[in-house]
Every structure is written in structure tokens, then in C-alpha cells.
N, C-alpha and C. Protein backbone atom coordinates (compact mmCIF):
# COMPACT_ATOMS: atom_id res chain seq x y z
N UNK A 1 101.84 123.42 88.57
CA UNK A 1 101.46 122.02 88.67
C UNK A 1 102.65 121.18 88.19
N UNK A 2 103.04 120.41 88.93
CA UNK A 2 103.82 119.28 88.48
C UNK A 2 103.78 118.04 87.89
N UNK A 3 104.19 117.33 86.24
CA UNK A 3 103.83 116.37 85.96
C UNK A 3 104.77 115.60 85.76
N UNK A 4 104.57 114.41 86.38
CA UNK A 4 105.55 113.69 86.41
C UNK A 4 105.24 112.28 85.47
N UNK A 5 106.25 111.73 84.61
CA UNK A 5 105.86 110.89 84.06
C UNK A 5 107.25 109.75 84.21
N UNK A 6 106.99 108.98 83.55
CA UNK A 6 108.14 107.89 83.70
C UNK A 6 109.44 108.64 83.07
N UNK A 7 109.37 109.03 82.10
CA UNK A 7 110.21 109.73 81.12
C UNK A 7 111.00 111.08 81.36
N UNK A 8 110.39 111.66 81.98
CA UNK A 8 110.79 113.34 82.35
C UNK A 8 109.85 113.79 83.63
N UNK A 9 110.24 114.65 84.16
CA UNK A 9 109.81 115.90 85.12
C UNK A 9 109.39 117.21 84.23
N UNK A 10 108.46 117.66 84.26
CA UNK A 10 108.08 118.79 84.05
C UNK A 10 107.27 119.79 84.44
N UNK A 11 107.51 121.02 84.70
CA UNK A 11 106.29 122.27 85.37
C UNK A 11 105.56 122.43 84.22
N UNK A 12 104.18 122.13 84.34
CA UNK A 12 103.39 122.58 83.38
C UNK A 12 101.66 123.06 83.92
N UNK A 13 101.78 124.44 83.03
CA UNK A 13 100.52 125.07 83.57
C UNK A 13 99.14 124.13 82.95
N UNK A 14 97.88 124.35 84.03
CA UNK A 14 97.35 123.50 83.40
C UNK A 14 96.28 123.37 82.58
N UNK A 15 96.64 124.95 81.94
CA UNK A 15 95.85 125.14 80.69
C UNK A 15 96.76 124.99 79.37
N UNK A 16 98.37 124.57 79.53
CA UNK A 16 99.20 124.57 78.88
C UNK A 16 98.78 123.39 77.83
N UNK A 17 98.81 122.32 78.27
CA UNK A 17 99.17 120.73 77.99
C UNK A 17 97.21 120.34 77.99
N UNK A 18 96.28 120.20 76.95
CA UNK A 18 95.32 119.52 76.96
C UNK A 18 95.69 118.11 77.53
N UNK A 19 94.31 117.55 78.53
CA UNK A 19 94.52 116.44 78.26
C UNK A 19 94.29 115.09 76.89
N UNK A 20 95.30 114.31 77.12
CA UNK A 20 95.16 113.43 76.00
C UNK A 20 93.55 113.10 75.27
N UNK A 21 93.02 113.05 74.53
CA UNK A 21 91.59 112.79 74.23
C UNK A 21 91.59 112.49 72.71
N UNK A 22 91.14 110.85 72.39
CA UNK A 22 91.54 110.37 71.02
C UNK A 22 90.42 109.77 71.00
N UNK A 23 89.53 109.70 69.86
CA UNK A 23 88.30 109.17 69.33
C UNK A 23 88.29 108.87 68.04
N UNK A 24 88.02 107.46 67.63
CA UNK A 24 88.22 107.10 66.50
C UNK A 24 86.97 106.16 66.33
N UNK A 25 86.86 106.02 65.14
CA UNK A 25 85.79 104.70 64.60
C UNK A 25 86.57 104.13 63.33
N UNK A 26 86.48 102.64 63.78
CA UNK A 26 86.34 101.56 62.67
C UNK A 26 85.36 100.47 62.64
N UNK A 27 85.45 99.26 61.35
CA UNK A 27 84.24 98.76 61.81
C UNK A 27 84.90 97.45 61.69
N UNK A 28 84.34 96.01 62.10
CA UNK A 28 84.69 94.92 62.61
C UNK A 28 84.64 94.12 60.86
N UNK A 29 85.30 94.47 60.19
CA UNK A 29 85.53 93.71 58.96
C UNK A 29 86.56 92.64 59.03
N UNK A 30 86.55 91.61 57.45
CA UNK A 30 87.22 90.73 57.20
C UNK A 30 88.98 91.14 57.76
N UNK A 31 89.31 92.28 57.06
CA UNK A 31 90.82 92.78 56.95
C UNK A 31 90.76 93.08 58.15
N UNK A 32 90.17 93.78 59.51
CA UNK A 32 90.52 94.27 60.76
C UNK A 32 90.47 92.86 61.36
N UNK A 33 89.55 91.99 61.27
CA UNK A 33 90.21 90.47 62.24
C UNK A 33 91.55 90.20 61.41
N UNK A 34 91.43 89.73 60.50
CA UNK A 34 92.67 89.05 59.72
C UNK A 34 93.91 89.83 60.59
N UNK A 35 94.14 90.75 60.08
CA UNK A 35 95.37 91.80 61.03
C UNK A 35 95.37 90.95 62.12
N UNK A 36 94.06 91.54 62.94
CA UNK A 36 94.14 90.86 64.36
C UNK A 36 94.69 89.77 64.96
N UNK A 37 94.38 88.21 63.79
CA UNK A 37 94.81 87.50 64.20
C UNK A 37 96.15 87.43 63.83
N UNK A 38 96.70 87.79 62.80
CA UNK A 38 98.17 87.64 62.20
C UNK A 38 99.01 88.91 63.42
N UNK A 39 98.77 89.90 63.24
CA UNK A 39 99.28 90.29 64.60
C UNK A 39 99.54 89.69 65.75
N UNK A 40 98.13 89.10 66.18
CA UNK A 40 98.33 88.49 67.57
C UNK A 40 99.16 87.43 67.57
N UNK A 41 99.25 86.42 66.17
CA UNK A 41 100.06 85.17 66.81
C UNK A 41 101.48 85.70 66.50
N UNK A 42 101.80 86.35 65.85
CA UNK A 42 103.50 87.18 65.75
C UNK A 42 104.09 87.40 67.07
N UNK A 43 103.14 87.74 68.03
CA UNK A 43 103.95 88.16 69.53
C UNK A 43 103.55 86.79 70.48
N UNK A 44 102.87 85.41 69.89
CA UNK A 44 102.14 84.24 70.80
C UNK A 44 103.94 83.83 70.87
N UNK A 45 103.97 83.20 71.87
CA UNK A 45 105.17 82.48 72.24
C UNK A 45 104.86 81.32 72.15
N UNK A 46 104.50 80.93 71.44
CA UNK A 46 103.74 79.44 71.03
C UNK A 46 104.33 79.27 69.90
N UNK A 47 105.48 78.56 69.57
CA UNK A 47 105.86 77.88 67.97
C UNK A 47 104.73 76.95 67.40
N UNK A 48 105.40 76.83 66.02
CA UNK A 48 104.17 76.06 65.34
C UNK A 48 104.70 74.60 65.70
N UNK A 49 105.58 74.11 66.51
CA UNK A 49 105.91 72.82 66.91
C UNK A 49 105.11 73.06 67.48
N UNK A 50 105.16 73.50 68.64
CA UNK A 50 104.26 73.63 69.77
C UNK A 50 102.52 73.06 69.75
N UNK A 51 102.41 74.15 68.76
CA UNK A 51 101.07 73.91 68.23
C UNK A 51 100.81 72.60 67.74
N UNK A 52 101.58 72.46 66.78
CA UNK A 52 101.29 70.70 66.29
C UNK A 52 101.51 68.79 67.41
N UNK A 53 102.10 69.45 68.58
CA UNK A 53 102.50 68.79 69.90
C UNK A 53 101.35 67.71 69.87
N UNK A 54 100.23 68.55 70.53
CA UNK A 54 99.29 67.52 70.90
C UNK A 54 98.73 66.35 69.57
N UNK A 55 98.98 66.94 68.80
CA UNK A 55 98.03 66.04 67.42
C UNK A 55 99.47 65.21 67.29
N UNK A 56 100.76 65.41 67.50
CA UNK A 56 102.02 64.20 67.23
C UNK A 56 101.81 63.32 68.47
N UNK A 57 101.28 63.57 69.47
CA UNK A 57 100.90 62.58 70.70
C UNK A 57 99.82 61.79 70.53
N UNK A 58 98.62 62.20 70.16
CA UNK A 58 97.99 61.60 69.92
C UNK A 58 98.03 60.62 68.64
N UNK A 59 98.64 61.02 67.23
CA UNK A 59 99.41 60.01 66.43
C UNK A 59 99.95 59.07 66.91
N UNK A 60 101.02 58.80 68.14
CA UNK A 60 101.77 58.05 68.71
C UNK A 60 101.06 57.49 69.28
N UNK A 61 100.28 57.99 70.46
CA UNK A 61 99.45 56.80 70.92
C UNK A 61 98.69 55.82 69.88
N UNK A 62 98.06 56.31 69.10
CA UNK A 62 96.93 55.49 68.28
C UNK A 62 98.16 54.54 67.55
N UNK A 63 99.59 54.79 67.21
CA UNK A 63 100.24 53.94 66.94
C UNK A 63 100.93 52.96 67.57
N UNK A 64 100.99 53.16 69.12
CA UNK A 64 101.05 52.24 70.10
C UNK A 64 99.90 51.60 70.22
N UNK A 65 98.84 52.34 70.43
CA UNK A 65 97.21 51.35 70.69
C UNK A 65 97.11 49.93 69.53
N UNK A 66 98.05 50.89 68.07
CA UNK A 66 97.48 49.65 66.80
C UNK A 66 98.63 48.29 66.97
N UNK A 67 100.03 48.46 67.91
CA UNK A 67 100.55 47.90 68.01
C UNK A 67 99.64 46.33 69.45
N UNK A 68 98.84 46.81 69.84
CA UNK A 68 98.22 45.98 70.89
C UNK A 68 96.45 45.45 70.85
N UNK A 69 96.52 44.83 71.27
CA UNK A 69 94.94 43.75 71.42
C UNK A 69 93.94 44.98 71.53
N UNK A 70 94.36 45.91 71.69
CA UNK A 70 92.92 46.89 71.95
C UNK A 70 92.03 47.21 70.27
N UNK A 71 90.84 47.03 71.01
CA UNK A 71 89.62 47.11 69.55
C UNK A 71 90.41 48.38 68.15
N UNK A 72 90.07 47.75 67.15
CA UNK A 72 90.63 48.82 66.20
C UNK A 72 89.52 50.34 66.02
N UNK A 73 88.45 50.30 66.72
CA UNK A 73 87.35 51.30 66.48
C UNK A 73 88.35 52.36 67.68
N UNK A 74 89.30 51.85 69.18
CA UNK A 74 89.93 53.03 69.39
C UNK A 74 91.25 53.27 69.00
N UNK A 75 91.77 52.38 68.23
CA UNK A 75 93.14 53.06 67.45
C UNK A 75 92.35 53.96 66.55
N UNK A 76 91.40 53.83 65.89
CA UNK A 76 90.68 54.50 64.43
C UNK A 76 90.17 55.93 65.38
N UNK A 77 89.73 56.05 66.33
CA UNK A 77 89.41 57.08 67.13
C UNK A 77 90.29 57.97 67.33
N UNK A 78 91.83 57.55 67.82
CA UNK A 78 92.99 58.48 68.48
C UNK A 78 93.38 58.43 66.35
N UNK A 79 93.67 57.87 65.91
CA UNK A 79 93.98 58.47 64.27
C UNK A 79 93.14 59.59 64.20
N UNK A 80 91.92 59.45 63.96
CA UNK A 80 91.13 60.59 64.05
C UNK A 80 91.13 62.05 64.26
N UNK A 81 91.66 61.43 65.77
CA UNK A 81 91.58 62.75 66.94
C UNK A 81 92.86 63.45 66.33
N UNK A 82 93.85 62.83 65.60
CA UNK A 82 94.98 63.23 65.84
C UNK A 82 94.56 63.88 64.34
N UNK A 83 94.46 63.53 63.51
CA UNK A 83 94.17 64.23 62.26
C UNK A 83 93.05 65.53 62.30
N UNK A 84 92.34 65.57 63.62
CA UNK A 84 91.44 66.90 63.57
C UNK A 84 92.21 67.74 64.22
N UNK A 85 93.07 67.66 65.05
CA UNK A 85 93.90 67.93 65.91
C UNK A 85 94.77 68.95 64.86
N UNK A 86 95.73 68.05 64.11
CA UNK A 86 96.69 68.90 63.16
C UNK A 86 95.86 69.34 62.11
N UNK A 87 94.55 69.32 61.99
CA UNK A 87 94.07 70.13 60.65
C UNK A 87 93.57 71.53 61.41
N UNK A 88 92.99 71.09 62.95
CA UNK A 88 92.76 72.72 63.47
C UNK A 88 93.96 73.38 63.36
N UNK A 89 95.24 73.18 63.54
CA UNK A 89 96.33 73.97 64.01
C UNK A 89 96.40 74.54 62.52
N UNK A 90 96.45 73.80 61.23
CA UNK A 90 96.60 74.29 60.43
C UNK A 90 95.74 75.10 59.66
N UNK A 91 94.59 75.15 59.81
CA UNK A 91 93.54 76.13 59.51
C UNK A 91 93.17 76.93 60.56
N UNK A 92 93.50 77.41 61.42
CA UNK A 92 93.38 77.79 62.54
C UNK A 92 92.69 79.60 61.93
N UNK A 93 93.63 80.00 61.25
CA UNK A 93 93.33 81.37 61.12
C UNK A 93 92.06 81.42 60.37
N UNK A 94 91.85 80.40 59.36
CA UNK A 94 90.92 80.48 58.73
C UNK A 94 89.31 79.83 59.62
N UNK A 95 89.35 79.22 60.42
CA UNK A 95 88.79 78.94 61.74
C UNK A 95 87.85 80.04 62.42
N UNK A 96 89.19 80.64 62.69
CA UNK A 96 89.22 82.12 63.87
C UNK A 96 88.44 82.92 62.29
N UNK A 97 88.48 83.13 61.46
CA UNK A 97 88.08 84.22 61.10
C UNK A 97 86.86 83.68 60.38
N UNK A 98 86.46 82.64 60.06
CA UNK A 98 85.12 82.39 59.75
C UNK A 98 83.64 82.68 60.99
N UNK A 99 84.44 82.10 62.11
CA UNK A 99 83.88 82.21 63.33
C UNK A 99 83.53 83.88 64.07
N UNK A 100 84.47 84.99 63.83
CA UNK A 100 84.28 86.36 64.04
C UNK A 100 83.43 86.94 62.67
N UNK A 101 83.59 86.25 61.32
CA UNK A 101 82.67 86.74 60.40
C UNK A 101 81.66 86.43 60.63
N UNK A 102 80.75 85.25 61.28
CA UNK A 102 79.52 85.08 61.73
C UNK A 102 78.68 85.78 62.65
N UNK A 103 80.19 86.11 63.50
CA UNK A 103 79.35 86.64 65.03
C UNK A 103 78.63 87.83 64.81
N UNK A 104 77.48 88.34 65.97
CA UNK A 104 76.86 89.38 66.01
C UNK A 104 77.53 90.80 65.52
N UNK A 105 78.65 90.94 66.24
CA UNK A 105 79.59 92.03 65.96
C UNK A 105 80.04 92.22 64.48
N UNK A 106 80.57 91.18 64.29
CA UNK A 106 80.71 91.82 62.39
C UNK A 106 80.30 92.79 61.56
N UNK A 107 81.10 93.25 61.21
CA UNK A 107 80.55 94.13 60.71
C UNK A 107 79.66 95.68 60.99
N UNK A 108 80.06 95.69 62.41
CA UNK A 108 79.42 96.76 63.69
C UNK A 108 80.61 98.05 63.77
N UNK A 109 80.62 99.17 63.61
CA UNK A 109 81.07 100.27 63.84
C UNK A 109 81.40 99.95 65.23
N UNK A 110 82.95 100.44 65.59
CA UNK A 110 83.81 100.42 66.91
C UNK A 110 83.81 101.53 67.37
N UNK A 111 84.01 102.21 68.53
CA UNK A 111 84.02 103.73 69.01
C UNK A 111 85.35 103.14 70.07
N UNK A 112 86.65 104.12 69.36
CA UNK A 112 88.24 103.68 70.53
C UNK A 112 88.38 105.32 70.97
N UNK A 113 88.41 105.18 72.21
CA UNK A 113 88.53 106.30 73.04
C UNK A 113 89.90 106.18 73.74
N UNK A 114 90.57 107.14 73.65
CA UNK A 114 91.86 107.18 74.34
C UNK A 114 92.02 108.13 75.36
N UNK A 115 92.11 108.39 76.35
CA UNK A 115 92.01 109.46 77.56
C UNK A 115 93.21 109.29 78.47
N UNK A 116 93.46 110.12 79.14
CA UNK A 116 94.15 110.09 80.63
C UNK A 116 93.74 109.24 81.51
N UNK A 117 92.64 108.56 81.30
CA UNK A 117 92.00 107.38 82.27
C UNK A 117 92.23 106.13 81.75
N UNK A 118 92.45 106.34 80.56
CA UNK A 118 92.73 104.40 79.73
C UNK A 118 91.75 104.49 78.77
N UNK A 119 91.45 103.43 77.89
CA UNK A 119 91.00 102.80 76.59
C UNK A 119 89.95 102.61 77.31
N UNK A 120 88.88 102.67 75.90
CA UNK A 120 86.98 102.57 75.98
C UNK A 120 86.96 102.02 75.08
N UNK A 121 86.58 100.89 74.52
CA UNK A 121 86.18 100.70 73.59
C UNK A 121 84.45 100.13 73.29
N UNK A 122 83.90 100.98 72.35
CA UNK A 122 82.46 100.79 72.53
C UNK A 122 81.67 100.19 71.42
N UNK A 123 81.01 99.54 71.24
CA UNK A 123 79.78 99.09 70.19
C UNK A 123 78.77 98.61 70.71
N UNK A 124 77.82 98.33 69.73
CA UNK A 124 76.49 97.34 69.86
C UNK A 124 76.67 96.72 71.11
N UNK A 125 77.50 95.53 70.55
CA UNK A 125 77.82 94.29 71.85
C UNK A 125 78.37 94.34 73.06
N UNK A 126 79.80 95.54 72.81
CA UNK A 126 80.35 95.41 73.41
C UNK A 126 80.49 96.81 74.32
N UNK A 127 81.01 97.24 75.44
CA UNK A 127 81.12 98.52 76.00
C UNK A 127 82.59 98.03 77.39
N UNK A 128 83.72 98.46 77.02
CA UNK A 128 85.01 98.11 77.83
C UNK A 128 85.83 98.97 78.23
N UNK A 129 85.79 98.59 79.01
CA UNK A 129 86.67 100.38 80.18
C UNK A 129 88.14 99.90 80.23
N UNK A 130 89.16 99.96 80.08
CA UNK A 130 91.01 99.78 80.23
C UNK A 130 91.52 100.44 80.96
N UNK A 131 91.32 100.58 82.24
CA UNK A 131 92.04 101.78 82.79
C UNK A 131 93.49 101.48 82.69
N UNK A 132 94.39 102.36 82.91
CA UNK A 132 95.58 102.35 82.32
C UNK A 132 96.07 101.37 84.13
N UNK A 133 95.99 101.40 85.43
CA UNK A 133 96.23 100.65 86.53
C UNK A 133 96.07 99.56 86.10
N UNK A 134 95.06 99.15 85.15
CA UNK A 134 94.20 97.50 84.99
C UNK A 134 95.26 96.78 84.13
N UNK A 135 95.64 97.50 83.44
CA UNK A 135 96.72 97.28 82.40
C UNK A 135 98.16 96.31 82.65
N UNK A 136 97.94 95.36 82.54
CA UNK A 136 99.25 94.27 82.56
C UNK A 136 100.45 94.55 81.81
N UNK A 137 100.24 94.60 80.60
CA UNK A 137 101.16 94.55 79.54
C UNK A 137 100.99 95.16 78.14
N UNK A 138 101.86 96.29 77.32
CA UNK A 138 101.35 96.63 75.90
C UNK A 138 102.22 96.09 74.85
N UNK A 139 101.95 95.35 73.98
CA UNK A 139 103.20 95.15 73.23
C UNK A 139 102.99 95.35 71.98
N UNK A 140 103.87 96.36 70.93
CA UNK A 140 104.13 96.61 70.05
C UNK A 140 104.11 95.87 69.05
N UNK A 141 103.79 95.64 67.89
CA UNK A 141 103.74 94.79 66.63
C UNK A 141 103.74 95.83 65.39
N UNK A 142 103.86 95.42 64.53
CA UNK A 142 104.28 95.98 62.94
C UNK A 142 103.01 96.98 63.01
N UNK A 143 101.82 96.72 63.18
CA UNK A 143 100.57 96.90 62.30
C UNK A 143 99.81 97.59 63.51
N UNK A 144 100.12 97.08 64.61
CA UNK A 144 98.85 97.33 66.24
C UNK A 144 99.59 97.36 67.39
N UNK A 145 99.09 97.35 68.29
CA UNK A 145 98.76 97.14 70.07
C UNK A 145 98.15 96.32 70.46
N UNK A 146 98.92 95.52 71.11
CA UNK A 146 97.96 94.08 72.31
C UNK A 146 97.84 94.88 73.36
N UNK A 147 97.27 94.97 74.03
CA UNK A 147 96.81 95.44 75.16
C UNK A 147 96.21 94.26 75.84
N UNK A 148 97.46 93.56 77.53
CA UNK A 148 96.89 92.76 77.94
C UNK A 148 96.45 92.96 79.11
N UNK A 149 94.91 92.89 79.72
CA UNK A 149 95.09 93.74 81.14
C UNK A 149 94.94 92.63 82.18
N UNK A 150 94.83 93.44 83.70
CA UNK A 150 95.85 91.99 84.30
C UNK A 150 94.73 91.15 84.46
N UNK A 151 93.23 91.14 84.30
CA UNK A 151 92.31 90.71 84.67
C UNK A 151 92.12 88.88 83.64
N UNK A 152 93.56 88.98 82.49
CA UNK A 152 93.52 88.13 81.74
C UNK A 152 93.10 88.38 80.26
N UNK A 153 92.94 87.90 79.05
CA UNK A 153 93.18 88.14 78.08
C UNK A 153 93.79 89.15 77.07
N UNK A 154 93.17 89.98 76.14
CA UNK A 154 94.12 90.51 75.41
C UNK A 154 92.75 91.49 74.58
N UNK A 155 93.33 93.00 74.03
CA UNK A 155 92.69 93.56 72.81
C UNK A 155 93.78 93.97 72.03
N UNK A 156 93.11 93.78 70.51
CA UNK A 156 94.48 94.13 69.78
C UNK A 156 93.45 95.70 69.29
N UNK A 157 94.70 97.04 69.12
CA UNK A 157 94.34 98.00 68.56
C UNK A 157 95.44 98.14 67.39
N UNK A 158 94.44 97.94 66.07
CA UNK A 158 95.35 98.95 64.65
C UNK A 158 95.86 100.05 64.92
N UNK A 159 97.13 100.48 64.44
CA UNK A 159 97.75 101.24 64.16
C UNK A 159 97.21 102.47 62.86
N UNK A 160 96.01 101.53 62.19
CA UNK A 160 95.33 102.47 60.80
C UNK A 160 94.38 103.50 62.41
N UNK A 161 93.93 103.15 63.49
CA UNK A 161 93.25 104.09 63.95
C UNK A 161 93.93 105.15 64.76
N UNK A 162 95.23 104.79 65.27
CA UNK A 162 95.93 105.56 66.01
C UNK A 162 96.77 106.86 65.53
N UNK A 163 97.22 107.90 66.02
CA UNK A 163 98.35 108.61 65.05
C UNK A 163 99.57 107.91 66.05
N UNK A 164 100.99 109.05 65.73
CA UNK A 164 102.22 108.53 66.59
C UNK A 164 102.12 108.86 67.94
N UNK A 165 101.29 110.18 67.84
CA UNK A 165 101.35 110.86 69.39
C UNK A 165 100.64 110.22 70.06
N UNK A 166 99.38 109.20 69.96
CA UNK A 166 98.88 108.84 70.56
C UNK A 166 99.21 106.73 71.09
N UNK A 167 100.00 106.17 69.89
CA UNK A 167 100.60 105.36 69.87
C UNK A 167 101.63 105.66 71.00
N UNK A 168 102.35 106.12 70.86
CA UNK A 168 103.46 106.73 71.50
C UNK A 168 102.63 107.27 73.45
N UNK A 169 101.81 107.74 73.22
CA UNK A 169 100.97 107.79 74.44
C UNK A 169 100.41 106.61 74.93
N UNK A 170 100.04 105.39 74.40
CA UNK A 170 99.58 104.10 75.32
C UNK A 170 100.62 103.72 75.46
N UNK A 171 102.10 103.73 74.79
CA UNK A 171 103.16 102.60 75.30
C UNK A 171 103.83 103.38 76.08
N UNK A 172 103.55 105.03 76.34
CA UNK A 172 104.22 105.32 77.95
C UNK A 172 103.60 104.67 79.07
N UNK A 173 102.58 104.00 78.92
CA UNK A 173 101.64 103.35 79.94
C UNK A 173 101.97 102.27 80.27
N UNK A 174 103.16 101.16 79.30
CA UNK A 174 103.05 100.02 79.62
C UNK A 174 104.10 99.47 80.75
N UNK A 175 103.73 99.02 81.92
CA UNK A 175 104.54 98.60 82.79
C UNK A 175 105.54 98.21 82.77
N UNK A 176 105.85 97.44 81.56
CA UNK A 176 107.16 96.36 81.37
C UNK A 176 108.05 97.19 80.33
N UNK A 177 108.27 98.80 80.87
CA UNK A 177 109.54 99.35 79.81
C UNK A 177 110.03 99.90 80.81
């Protein structure tokens, strides 16, 4: 049997080489979002200018609006907007993680399956198939795996659930190496 991978050519019998098969559990705690999100914005191509953009526009306007005849209830409105604006950006993580500590999932045992077919990831709520074709993009970070597939968004996987061989096995998968 012949296997061919991005990396090498090799003859291999095919009782030689198991296939890949990785099963892990964690559970949806404080520290596994936190990671999550600090991971995820490390690889966002989004600066924190960026982020703060819209709330400095809207400052400006409401300071053009206060410069003109228009009622002061909508300069006091765009001030407003612009001050909720830069307080989301700046609490943002703390936001994101109050909001996943509430949800149903919290606190729910994860089931991460790794195969020759792609990522499973299973719980209560949730039940998600990754086939490795579906797969857009994997990108590496200190701590995890983004996994973005092309269908749009993103999963981040810890590195506390993975070993190397199997780390090392989703990023032979990722298109963009």
C-alpha cells in the first residue's frame, strides 16, 4: 500500500502504521475559555487601534454635532455611544467570558476525537464533525489550535489535550504550509 502525504512517500503495510485515533475529555471551565479567548485574539489581525476605531468616530462626530444647532439630547447620545463603544473594546475579554460562564455549556465535559477523517468534537449541546477537506486553515499559537473551516468561523483546541504526535498530526492537515 502506498501512503502518500505532503511530507514524504512511503510503502507501508497496512497492519504496520495504526490509524491515527485520539480521544480526549476536558470540561468547559473559567481557565479553558480564558486561554481561548487570549489565544484567539494573539493570531486576530485586528490591532487594538483598530478595535478602538469606531468609538474615536463616533467621539468625533458627537464633537462635530456639539459644534452645531443640532439638539444636545443627540450630541449626549453619540458621547454615549462612543463611551460604550470604547468600554466594550476594553472589557471585552471580561465580556466574552462572563457570557460563556453563563451559557448552558459551562461547565459540560467535552469529548475531542482525532481520526484520519478530521476532528469531532462532542457534548451535551454540542456534536461537530471537521473533516479535514472542510478545513480552511490551522494556526498554531503558544497554548492551542484555531481550527478555521471553510464553512466560516473558528474552534480553538488546547494543547493541555493534545500530545506532539498528534499536534503535529492536525498541522500536517493544514492547507496553508
Amino acid at each position: 500500500m502506498l501512503v502518500v502525504s505532503r511530507r514524504m512517500i512511503k510503502w507501508a503495510h497496512p497492519m504496520q502504521d495504526p490509524p491515527m485515533q485520539h480521544r480526549t475529555t476536558f470540561t468547559l471551565n473559567k481557565a479553558h475559555y480564558s486561554e481561548c479567548f487570549e489565544e484567539s485574539r494573539k493570531v486576530s489581525p485586528v490591532t487594538n487601534s483598530q478595535r478602538y476605531q469606531k468609538a474615536a468616530i463616533l467621539f468625533f462626530l458627537a464633537l462635530v454635532l456639539s459644534q452645531t444647532t443640532v439638539d444636545g439630547y443627540v450630541t449626549g447620545f453619540f458621547f454615549m455611544l462612543a463611551i460604550i463603544d470604547a468600554l466594550s473594546v476594553y472589557y471585552a475579554r471580561g465580556w466574552w467570558l462572563a457570557r460563556q460562564l453563563i451559557s448552558r455549556a459551562s461547565g459540560g465535559e467535552v469529548t475531542l476525537l482525532i481520526n484520519g477523517q478530521g476532528i469531532e468534537i462532542q457534548s451535551e449541546y454540542v456534536n461537530q464533525q471537521l473533516l479535514w477537506p472542510d478545513i480552511a486553515e490551522i494556526k498554531q499559537t503558544d497554548r492551542g489550535l484555531i481550527v478555521y473551516p471553510v464553512a466560516g468561523g473558528q474552534s480553538y483546541i488546547s494543547k493541555h489535550s493534545l500530545t506532539d504526535d498528534v499536534t503535529a498530526f492536525i498541522l500536517s492537515h493544514n492547507k496553508n504550509e
